[in-house]
PDB file of N, CA and C in Angstrom:
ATOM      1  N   UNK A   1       0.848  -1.166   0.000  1.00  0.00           N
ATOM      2  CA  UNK A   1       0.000   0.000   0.000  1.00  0.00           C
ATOM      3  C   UNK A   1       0.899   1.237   0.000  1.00  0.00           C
ATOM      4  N   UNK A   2       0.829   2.339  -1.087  1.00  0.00           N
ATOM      5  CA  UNK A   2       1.248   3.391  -0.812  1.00  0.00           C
ATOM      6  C   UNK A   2       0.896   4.306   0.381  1.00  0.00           C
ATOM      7  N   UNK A   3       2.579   4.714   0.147  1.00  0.00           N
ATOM      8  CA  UNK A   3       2.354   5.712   1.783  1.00  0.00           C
ATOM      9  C   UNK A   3       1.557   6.485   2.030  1.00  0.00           C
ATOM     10  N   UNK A   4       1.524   7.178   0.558  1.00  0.00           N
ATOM     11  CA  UNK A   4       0.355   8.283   0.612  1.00  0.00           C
ATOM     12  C   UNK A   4      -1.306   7.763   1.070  1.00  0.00           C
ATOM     13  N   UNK A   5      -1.381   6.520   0.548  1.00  0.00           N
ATOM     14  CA  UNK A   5      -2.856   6.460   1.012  1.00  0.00           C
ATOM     15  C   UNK A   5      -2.797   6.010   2.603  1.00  0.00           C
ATOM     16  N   UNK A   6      -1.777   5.465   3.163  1.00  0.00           N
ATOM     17  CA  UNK A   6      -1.766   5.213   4.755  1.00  0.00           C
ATOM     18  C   UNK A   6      -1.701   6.698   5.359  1.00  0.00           C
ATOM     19  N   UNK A   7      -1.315   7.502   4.884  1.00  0.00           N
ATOM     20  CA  UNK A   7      -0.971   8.541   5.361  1.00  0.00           C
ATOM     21  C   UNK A   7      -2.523   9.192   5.214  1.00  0.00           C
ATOM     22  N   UNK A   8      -3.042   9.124   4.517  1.00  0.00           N
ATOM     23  CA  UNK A   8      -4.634   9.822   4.338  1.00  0.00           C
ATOM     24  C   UNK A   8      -5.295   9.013   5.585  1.00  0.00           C
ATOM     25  N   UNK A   9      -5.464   7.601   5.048  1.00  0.00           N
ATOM     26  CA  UNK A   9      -6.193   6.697   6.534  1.00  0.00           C
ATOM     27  C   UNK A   9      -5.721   7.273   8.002  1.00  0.00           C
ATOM     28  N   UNK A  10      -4.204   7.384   7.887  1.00  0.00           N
ATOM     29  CA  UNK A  10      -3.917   8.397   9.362  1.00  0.00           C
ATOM     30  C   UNK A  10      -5.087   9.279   9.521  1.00  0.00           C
ATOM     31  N   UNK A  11      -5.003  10.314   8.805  1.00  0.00           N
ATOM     32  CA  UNK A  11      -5.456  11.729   9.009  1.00  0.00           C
ATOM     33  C   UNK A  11      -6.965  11.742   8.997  1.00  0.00           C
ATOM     34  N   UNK A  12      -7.926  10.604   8.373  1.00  0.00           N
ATOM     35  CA  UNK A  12      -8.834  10.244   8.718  1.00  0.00           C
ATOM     36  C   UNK A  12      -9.194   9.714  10.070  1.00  0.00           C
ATOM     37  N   UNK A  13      -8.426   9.465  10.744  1.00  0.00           N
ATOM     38  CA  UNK A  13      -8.473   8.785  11.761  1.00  0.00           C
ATOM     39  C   UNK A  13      -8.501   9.275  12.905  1.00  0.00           C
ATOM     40  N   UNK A  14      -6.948  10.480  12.656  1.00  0.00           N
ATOM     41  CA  UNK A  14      -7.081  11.422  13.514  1.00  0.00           C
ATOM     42  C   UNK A  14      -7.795  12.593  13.833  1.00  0.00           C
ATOM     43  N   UNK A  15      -8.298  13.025  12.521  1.00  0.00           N
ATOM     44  CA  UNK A  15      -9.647  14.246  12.153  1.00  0.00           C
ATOM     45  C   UNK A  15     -10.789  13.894  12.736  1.00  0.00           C
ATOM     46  N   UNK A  16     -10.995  11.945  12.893  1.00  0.00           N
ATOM     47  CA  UNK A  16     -12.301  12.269  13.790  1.00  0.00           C
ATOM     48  C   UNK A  16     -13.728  12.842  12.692  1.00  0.00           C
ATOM     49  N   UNK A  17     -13.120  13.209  11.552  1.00  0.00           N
ATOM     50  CA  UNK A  17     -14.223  13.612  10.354  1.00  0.00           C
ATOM     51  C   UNK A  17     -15.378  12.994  10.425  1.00  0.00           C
ATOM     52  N   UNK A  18     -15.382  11.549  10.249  1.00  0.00           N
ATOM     53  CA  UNK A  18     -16.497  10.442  10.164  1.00  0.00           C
ATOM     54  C   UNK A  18     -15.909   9.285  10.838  1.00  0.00           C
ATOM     55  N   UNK A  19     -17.362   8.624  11.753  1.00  0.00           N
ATOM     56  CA  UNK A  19     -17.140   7.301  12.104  1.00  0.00           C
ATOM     57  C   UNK A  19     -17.030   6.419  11.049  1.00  0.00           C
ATOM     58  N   UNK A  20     -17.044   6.359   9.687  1.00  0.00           N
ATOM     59  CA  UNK A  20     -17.326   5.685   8.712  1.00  0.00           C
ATOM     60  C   UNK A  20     -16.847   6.157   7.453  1.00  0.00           C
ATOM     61  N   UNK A  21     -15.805   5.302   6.527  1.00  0.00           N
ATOM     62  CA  UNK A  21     -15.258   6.028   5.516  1.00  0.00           C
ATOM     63  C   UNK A  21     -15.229   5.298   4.668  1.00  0.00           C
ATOM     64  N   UNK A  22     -16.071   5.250   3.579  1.00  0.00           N
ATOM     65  CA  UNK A  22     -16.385   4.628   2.087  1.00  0.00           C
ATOM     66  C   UNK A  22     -15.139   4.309   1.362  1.00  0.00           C
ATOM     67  N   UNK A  23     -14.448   3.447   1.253  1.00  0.00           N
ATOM     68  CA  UNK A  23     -13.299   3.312  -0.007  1.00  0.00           C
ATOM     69  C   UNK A  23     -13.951   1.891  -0.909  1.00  0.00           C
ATOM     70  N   UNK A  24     -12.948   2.379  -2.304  1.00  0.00           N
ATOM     71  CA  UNK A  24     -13.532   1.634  -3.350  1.00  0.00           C
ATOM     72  C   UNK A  24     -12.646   0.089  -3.276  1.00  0.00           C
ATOM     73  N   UNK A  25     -13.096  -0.534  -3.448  1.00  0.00           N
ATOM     74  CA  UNK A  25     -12.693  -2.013  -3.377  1.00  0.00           C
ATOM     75  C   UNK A  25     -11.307  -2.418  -4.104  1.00  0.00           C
ATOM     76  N   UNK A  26     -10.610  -3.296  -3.643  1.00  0.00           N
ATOM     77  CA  UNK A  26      -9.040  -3.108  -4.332  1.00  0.00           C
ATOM     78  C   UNK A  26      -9.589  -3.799  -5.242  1.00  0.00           C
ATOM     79  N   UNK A  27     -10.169  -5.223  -5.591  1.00  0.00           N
ATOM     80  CA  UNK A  27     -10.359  -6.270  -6.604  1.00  0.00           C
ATOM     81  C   UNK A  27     -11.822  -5.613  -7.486  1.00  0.00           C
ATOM     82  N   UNK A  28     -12.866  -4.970  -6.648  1.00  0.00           N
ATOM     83  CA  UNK A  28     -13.502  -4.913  -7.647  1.00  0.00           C
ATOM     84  C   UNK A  28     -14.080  -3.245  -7.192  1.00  0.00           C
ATOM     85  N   UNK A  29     -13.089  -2.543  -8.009  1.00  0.00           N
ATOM     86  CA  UNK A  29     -13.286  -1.210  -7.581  1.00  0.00           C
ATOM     87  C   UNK A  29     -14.858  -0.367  -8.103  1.00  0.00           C
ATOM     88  N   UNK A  30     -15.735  -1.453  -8.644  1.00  0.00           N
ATOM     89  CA  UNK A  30     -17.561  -0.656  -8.673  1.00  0.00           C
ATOM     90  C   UNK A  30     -17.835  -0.696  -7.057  1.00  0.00           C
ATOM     91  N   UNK A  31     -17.352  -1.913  -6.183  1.00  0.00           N
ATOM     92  CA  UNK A  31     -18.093  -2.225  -5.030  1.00  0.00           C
ATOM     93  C   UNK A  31     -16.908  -1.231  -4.079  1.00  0.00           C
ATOM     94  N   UNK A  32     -17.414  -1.505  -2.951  1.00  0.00           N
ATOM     95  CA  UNK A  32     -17.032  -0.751  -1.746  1.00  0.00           C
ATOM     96  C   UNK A  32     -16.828  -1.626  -0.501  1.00  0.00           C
ATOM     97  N   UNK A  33     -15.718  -1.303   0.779  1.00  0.00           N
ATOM     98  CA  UNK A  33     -15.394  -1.307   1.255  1.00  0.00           C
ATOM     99  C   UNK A  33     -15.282  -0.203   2.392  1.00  0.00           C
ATOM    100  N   UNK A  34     -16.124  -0.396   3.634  1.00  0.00           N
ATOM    101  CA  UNK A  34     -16.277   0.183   4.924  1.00  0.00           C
ATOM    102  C   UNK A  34     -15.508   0.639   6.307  1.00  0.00           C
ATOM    103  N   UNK A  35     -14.401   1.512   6.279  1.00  0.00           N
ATOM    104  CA  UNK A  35     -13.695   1.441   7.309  1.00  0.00           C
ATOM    105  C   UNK A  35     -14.025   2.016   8.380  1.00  0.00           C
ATOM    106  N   UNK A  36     -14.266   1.464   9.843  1.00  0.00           N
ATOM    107  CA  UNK A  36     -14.885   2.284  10.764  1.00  0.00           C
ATOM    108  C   UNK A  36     -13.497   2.484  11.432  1.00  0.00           C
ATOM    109  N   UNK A  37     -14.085   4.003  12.309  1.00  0.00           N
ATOM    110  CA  UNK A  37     -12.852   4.186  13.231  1.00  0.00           C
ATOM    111  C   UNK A  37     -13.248   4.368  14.472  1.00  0.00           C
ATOM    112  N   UNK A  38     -12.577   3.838  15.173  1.00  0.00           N
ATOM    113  CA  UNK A  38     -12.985   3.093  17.026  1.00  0.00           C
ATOM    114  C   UNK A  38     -12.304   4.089  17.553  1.00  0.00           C
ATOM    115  N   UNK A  39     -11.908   5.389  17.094  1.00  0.00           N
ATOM    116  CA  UNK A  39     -11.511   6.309  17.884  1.00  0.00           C
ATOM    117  C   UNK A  39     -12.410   7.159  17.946  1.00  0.00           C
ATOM    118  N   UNK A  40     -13.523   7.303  16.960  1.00  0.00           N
ATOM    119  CA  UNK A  40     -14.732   8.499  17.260  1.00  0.00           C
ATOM    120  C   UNK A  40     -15.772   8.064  18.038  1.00  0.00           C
ATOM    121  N   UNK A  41     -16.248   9.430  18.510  1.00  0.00           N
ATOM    122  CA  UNK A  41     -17.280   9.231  19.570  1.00  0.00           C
ATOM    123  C   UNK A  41     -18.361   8.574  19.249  1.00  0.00           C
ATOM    124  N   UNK A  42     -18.581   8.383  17.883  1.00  0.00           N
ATOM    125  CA  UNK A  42     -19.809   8.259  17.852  1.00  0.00           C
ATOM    126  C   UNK A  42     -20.288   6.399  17.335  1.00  0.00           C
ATOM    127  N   UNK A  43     -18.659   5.796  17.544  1.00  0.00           N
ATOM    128  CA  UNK A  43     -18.245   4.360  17.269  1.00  0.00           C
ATOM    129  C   UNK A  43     -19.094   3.593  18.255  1.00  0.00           C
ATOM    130  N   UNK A  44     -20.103   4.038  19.415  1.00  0.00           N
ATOM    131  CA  UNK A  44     -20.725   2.916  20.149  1.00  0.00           C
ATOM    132  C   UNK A  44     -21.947   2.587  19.635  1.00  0.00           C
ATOM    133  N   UNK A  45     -22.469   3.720  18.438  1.00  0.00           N
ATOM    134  CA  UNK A  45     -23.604   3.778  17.609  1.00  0.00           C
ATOM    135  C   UNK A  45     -23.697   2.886  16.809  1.00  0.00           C
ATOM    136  N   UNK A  46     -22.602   2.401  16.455  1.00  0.00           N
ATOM    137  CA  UNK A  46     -22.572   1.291  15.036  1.00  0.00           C
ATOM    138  C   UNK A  46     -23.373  -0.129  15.510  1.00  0.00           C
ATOM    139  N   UNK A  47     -24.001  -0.315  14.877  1.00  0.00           N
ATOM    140  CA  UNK A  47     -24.792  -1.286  14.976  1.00  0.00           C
ATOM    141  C   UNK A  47     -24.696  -2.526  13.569  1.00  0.00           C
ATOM    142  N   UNK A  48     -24.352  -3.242  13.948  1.00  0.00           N
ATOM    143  CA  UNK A  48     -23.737  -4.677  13.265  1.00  0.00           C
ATOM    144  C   UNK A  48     -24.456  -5.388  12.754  1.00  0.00           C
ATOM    145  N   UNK A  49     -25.455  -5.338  11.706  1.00  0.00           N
ATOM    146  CA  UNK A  49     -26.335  -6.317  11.731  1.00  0.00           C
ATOM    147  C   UNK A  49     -25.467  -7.889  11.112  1.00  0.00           C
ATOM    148  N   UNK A  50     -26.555  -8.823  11.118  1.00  0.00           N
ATOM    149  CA  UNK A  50     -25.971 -10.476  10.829  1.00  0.00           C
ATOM    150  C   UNK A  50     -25.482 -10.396   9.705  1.00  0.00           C
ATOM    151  N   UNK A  51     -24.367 -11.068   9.628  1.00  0.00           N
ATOM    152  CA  UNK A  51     -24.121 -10.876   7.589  1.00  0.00           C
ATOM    153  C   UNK A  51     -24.340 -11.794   7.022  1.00  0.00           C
ATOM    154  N   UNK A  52     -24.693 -11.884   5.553  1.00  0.00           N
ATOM    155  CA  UNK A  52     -25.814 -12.227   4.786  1.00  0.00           C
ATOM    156  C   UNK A  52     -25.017 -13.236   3.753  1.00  0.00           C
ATOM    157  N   UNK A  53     -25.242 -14.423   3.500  1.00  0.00           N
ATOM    158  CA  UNK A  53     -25.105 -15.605   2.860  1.00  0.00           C
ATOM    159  C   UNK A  53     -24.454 -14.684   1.350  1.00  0.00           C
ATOM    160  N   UNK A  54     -23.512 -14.657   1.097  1.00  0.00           N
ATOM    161  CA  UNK A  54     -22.608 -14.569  -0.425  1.00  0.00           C
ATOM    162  C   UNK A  54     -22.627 -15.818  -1.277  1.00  0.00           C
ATOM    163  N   UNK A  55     -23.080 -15.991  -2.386  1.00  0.00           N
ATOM    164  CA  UNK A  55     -23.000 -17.297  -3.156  1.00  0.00           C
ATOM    165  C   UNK A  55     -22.578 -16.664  -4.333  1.00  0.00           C
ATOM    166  N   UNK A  56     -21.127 -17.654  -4.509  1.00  0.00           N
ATOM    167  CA  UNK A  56     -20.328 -17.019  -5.900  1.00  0.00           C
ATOM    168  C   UNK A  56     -20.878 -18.082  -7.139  1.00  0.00           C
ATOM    169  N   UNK A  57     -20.750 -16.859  -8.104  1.00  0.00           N
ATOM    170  CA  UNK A  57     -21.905 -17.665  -9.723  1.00  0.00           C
ATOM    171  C   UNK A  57     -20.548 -18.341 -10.010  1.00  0.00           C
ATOM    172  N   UNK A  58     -21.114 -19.524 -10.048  1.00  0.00           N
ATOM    173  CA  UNK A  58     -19.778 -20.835 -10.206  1.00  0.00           C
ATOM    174  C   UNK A  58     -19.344 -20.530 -11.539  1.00  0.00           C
ATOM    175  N   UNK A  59     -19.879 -20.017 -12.486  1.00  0.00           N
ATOM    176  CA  UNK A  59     -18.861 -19.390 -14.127  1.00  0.00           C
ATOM    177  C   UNK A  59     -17.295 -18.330 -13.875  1.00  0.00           C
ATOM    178  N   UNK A  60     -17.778 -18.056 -12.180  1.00  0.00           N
ATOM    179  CA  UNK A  60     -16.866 -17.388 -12.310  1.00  0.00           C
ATOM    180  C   UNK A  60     -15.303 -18.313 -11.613  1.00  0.00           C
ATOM    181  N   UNK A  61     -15.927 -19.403 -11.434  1.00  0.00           N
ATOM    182  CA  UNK A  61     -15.008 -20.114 -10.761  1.00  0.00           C
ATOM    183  C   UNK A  61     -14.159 -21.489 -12.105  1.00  0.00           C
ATOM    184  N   UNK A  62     -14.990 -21.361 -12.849  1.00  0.00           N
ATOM    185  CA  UNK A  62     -14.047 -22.297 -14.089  1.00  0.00           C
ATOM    186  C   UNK A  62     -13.110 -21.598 -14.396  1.00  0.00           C
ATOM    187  N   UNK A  63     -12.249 -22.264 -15.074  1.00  0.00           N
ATOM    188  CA  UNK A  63     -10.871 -21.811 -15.954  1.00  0.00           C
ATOM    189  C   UNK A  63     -10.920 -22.364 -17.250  1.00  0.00           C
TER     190      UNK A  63
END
């Protein structure tokens, strides 16, 4: 991972901006990826629901 983007996740982190920060997916950059940060106040709010059965379309699994 470039420095520069650890260095942004720092400053997100430390800004306290948002409990919650949208980044785009490394493998499939349409979808998204959720980073929470357990340093803001407002991190006891997050609420977790159950996570939900993923079934991969087996075409994508031939070679």
């Amino acid at each position: 991972m470039p420095q520069s983007v650890r260095d942004l996740g720092d400053r997100w982190v430390q800004n306290q901006q948002s409990v919650i920060l949208k980044v785009p997916g490394a493998i499939i950059p349409v979808e998204h990826n959720y980073l929470i940060n357990p340093s803001h106040p407002d991190f006891e709010k997050i609420v977790i629901h159950s996570p939900q059965k993923f079934s991969f379309d087996p075409r994508l699994l031939k070679r």
